[in-house]
C-alpha atoms as a PDB file:
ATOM      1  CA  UNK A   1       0.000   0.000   0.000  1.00  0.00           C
ATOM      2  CA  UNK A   2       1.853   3.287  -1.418  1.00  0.00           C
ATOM      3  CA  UNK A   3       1.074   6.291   0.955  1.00  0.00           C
ATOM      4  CA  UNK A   4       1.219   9.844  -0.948  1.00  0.00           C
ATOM      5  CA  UNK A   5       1.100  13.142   1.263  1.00  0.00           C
ATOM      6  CA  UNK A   6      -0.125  15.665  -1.828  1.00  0.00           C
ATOM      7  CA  UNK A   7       2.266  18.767  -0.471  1.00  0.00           C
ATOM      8  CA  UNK A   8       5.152  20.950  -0.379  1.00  0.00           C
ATOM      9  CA  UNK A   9       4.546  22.130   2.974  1.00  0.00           C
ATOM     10  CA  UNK A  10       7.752  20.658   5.288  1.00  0.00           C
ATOM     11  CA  UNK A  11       5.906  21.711   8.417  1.00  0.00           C
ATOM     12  CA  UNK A  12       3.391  18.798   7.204  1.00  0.00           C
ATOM     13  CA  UNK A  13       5.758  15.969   7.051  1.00  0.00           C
ATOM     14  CA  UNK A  14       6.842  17.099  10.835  1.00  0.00           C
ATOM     15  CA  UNK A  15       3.736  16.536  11.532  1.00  0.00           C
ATOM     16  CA  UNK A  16       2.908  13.315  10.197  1.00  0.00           C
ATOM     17  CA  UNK A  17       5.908  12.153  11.793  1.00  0.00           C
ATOM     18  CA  UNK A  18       4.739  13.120  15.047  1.00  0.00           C
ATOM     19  CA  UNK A  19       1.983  10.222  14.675  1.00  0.00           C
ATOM     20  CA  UNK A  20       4.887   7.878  12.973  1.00  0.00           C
ATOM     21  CA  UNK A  21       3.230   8.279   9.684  1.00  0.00           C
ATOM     22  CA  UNK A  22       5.783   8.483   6.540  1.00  0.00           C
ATOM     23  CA  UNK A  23       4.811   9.035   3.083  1.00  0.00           C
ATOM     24  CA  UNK A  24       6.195   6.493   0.744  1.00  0.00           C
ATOM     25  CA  UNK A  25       5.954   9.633  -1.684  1.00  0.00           C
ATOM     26  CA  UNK A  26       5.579  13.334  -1.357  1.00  0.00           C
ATOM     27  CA  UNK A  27       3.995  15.158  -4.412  1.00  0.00           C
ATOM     28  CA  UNK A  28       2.923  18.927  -4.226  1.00  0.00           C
ATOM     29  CA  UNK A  29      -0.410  19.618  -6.055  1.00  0.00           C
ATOM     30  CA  UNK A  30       0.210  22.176  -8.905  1.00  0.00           C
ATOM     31  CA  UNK A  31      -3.416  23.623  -8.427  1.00  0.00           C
ATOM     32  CA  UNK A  32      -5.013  27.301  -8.835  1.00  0.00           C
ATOM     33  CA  UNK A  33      -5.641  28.503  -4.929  1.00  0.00           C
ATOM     34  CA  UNK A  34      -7.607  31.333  -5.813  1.00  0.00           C
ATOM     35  CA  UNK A  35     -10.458  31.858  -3.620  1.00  0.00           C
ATOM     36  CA  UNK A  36     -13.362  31.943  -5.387  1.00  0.00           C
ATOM     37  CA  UNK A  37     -16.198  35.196  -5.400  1.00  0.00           C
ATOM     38  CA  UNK A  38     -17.985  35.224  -2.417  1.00  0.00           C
ATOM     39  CA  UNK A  39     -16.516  31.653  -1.389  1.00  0.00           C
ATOM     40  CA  UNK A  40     -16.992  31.264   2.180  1.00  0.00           C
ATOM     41  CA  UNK A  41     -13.903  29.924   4.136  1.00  0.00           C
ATOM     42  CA  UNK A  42     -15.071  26.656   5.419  1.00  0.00           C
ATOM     43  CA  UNK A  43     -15.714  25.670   1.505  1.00  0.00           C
ATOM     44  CA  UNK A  44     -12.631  27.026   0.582  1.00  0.00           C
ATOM     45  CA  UNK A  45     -10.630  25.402   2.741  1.00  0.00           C
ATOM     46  CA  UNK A  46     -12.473  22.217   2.109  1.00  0.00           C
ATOM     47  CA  UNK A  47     -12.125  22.607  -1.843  1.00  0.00           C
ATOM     48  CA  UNK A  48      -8.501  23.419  -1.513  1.00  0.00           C
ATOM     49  CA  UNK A  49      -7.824  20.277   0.236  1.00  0.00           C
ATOM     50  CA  UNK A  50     -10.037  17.904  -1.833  1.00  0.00           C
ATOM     51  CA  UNK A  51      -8.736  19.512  -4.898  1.00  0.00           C
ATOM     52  CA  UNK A  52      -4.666  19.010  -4.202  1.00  0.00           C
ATOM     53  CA  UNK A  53      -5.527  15.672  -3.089  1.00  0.00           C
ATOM     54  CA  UNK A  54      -7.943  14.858  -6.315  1.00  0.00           C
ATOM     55  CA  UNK A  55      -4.511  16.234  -8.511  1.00  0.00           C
ATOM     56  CA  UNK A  56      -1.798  14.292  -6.863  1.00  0.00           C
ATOM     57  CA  UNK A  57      -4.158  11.316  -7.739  1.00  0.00           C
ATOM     58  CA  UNK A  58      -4.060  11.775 -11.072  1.00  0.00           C
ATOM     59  CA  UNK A  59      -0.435  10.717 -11.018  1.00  0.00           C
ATOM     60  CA  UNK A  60      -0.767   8.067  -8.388  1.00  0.00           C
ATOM     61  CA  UNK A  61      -4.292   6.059  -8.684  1.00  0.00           C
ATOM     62  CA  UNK A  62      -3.284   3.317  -6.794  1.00  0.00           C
ATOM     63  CA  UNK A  63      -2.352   5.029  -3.410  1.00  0.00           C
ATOM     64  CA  UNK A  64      -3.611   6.653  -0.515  1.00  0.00           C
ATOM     65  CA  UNK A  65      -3.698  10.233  -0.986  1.00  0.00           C
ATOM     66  CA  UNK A  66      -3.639  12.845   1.710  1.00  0.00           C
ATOM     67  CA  UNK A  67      -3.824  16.332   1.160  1.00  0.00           C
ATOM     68  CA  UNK A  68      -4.545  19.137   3.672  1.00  0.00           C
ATOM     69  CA  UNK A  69      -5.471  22.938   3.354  1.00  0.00           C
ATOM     70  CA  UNK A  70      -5.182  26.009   5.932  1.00  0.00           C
ATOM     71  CA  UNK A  71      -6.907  29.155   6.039  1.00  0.00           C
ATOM     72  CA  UNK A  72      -6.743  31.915   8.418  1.00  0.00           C
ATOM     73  CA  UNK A  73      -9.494  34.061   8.118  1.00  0.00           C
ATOM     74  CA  UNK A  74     -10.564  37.423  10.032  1.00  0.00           C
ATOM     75  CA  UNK A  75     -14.521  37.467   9.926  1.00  0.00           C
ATOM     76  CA  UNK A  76     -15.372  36.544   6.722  1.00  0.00           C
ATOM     77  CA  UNK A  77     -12.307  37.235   4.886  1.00  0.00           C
ATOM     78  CA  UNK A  78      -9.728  34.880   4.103  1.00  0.00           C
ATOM     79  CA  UNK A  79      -5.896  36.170   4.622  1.00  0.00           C
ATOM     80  CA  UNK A  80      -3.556  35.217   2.120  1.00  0.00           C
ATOM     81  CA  UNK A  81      -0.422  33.724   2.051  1.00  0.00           C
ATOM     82  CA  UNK A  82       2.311  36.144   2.506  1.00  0.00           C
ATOM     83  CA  UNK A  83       4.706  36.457  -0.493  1.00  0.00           C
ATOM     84  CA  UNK A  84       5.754  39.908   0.528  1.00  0.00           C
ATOM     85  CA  UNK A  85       6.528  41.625   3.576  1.00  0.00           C
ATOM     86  CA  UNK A  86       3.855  44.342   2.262  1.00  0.00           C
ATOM     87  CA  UNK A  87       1.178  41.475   2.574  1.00  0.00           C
ATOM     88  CA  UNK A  88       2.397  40.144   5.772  1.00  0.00           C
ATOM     89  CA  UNK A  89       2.437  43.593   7.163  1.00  0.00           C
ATOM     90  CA  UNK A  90      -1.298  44.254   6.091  1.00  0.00           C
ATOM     91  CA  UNK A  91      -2.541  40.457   7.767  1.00  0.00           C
ATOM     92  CA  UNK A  92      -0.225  41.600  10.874  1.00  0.00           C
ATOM     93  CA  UNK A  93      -1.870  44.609  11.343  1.00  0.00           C
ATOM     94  CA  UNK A  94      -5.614  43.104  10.346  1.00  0.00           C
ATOM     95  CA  UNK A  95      -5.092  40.550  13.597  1.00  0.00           C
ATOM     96  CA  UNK A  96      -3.501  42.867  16.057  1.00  0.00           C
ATOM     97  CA  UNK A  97      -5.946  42.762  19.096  1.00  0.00           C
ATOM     98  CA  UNK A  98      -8.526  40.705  17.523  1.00  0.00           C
ATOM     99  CA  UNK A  99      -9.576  36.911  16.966  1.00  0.00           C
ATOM    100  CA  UNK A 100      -9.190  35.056  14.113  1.00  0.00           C
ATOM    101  CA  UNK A 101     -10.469  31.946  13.084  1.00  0.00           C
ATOM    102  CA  UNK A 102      -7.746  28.986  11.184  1.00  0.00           C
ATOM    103  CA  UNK A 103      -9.574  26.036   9.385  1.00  0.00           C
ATOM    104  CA  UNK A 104      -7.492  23.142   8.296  1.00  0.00           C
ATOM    105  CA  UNK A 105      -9.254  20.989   5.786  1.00  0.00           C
ATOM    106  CA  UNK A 106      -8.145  17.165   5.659  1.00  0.00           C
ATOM    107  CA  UNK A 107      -8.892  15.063   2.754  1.00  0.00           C
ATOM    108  CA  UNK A 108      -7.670  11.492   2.357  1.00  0.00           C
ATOM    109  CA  UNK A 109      -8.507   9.600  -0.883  1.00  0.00           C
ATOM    110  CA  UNK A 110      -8.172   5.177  -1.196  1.00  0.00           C
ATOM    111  CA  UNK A 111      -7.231   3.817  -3.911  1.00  0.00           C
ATOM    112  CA  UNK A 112     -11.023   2.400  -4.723  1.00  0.00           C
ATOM    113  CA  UNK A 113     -11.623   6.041  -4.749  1.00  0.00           C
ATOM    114  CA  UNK A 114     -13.602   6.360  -1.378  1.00  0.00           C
ATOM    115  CA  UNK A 115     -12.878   9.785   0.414  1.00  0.00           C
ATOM    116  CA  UNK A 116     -12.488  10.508   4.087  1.00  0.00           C
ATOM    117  CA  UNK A 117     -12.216  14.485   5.041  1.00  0.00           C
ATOM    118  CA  UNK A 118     -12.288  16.673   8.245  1.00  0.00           C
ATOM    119  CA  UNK A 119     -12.425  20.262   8.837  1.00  0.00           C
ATOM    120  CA  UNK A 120     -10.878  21.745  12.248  1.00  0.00           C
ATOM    121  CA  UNK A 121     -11.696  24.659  12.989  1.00  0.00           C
ATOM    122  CA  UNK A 122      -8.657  26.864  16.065  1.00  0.00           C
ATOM    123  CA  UNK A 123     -10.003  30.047  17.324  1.00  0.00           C
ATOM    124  CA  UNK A 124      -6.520  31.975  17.665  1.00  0.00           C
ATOM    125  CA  UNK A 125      -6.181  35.831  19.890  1.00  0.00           C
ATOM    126  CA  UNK A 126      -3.779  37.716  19.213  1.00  0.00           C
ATOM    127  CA  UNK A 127      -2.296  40.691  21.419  1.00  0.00           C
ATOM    128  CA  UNK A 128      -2.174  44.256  20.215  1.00  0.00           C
ATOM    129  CA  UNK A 129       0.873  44.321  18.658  1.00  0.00           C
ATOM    130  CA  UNK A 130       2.807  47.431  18.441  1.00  0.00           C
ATOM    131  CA  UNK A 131       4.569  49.203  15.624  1.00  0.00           C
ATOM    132  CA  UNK A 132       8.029  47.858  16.401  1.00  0.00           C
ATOM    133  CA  UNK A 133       6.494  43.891  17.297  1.00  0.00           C
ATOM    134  CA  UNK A 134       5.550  44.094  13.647  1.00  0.00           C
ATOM    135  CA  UNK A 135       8.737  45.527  12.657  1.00  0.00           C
ATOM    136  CA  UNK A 136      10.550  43.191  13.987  1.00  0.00           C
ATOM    137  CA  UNK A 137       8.768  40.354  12.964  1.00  0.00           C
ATOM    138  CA  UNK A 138       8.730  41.296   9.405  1.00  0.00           C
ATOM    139  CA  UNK A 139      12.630  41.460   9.792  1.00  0.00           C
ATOM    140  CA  UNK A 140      12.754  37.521  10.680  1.00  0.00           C
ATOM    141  CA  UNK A 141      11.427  36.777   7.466  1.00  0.00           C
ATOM    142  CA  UNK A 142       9.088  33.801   9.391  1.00  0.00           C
ATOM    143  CA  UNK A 143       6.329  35.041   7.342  1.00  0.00           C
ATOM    144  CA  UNK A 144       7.464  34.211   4.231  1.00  0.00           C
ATOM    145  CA  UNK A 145       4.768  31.641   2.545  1.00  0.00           C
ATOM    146  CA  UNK A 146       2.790  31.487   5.652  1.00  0.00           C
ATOM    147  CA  UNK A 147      -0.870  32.128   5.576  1.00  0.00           C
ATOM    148  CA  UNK A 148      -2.219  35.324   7.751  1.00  0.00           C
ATOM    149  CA  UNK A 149       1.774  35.851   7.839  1.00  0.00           C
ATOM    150  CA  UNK A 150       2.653  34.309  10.524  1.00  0.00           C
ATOM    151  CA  UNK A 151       3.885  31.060  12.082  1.00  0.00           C
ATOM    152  CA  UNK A 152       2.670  29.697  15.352  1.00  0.00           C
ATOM    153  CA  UNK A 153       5.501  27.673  15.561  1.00  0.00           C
ATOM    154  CA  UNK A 154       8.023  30.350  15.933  1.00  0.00           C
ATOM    155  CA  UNK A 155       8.401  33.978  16.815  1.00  0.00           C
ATOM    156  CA  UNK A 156       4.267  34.631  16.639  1.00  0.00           C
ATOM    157  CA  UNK A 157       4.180  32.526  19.652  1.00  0.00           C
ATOM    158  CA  UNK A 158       4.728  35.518  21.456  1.00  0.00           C
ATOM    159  CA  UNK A 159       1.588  37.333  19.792  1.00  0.00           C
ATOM    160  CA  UNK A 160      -1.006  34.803  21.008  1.00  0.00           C
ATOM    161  CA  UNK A 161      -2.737  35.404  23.944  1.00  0.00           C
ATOM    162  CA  UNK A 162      -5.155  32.302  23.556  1.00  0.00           C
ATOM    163  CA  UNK A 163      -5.513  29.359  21.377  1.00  0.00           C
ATOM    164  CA  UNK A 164      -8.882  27.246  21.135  1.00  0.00           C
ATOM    165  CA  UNK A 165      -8.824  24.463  19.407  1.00  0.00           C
ATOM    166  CA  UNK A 166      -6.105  22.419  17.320  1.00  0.00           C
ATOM    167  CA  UNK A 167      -2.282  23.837  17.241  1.00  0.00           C
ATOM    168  CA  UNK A 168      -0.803  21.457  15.022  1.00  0.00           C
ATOM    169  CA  UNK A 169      -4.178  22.482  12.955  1.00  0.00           C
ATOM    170  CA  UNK A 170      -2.736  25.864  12.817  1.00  0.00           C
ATOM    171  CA  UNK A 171       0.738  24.714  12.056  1.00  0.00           C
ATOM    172  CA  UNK A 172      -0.319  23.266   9.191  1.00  0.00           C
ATOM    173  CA  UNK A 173      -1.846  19.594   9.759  1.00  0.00           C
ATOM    174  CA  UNK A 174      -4.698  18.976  12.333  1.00  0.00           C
ATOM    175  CA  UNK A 175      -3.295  15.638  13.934  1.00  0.00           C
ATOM    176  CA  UNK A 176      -6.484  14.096  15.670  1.00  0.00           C
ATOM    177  CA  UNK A 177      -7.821  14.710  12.985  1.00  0.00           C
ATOM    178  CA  UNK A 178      -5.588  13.503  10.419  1.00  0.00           C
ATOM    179  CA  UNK A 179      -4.964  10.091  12.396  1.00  0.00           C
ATOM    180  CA  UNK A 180      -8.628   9.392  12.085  1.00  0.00           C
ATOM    181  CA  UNK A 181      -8.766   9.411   9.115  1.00  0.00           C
ATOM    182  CA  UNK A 182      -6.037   7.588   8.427  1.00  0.00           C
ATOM    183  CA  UNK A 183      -7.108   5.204  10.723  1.00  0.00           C
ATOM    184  CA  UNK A 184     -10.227   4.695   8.975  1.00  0.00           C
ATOM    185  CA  UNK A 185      -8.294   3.767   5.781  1.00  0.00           C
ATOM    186  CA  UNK A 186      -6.370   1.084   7.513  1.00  0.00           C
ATOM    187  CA  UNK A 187      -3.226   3.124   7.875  1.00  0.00           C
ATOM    188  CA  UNK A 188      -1.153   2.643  10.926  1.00  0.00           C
ATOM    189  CA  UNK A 189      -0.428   5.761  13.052  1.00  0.00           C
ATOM    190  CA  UNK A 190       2.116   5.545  16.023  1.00  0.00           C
END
């Protein structure tokens, strides 16, 4: 039984080690992650996940497919991925002193063609964050490719007051989550 994790995302394979899960493969989905109009969050994280996993599959029909998805979104709007310290700056300053919501979407896909998915949902507050905390944090260059522009699993620690819900979710790879699933499918975890 080949096991495929559809991504390029490194924090994910940390992850899935965590649970003593390796891929046999790792193939990033080439996909288009534009939101689409008016698409709310929840379905575009879900879509985003399903779809990478539906495109890896295309070049491996015969495995187990996992793909995964995370959003960080500020009421309705979803942040982007930072690809520029302007961007990060802008999601920095949209979460300062407020709550946002991250969704990671799960999807797994068997090689009959049956598929499993989960959405978590991590309510994440972040302090006020001054001038020179943003600043700073832009300098570190942790933002780079992260969505909402940050990274819980570094520096941004210091920026959360409270976390409800799933922080490997908001690293990258909701791990209860993910080991269900994989369960389900027959796939050993631990």
């Amino acid at each position: 039984m080949t096991f495929v994790l559809a991504s390029q995302s490194p924090r994910r394979l940390v992850l899935l080690a965590q649970i003593g899960v390796v891929p046999d493969k790792i193939i990033p989905a080439n996909i288009d992650e534009t939101p689409g109009k008016a698409e709310l969050p929840l379905v575009y994280a879900a879509r985003m996940a399903r779809d990478k996993a539906h495109a890896v599959r295309a070049y491996e029909p015969a495995a187990h497919i996992l793909a995964a998805d995370t959003v960080v979104t500020c009421g309705a709007r979803i942040l982007p991925q930072a690809g520029d310290s302007s961007t990060a700056r802008q999601c920095l300053e949209r979460l300062s002193g407020r709550r946002h919501r991250v969704l990671s979407a799960v999807h797994l896909i068997a090689p009959d063609g049956k598929a499993r998915a989960r959405l978590c949902s991590t309510t994440v507050s972040f302090k006020r964050l001054s001038l020179t905390e943003i600043e700073d944090y832009l300098a570190s260059g942790e933002w780079q490719g992260k969505a909402g522009g940050y990274a819980v699993q570094g520096k941004a620690a210091a920026f959360i007051k409270a976390l409800a819900g799933s922080y490997s979710g908001v690293v990258g790879l909701p791990l209860y989550e993910t080991a269900a699933l994989l369960r389900a499918a027959g796939i050993v975890c631990g």
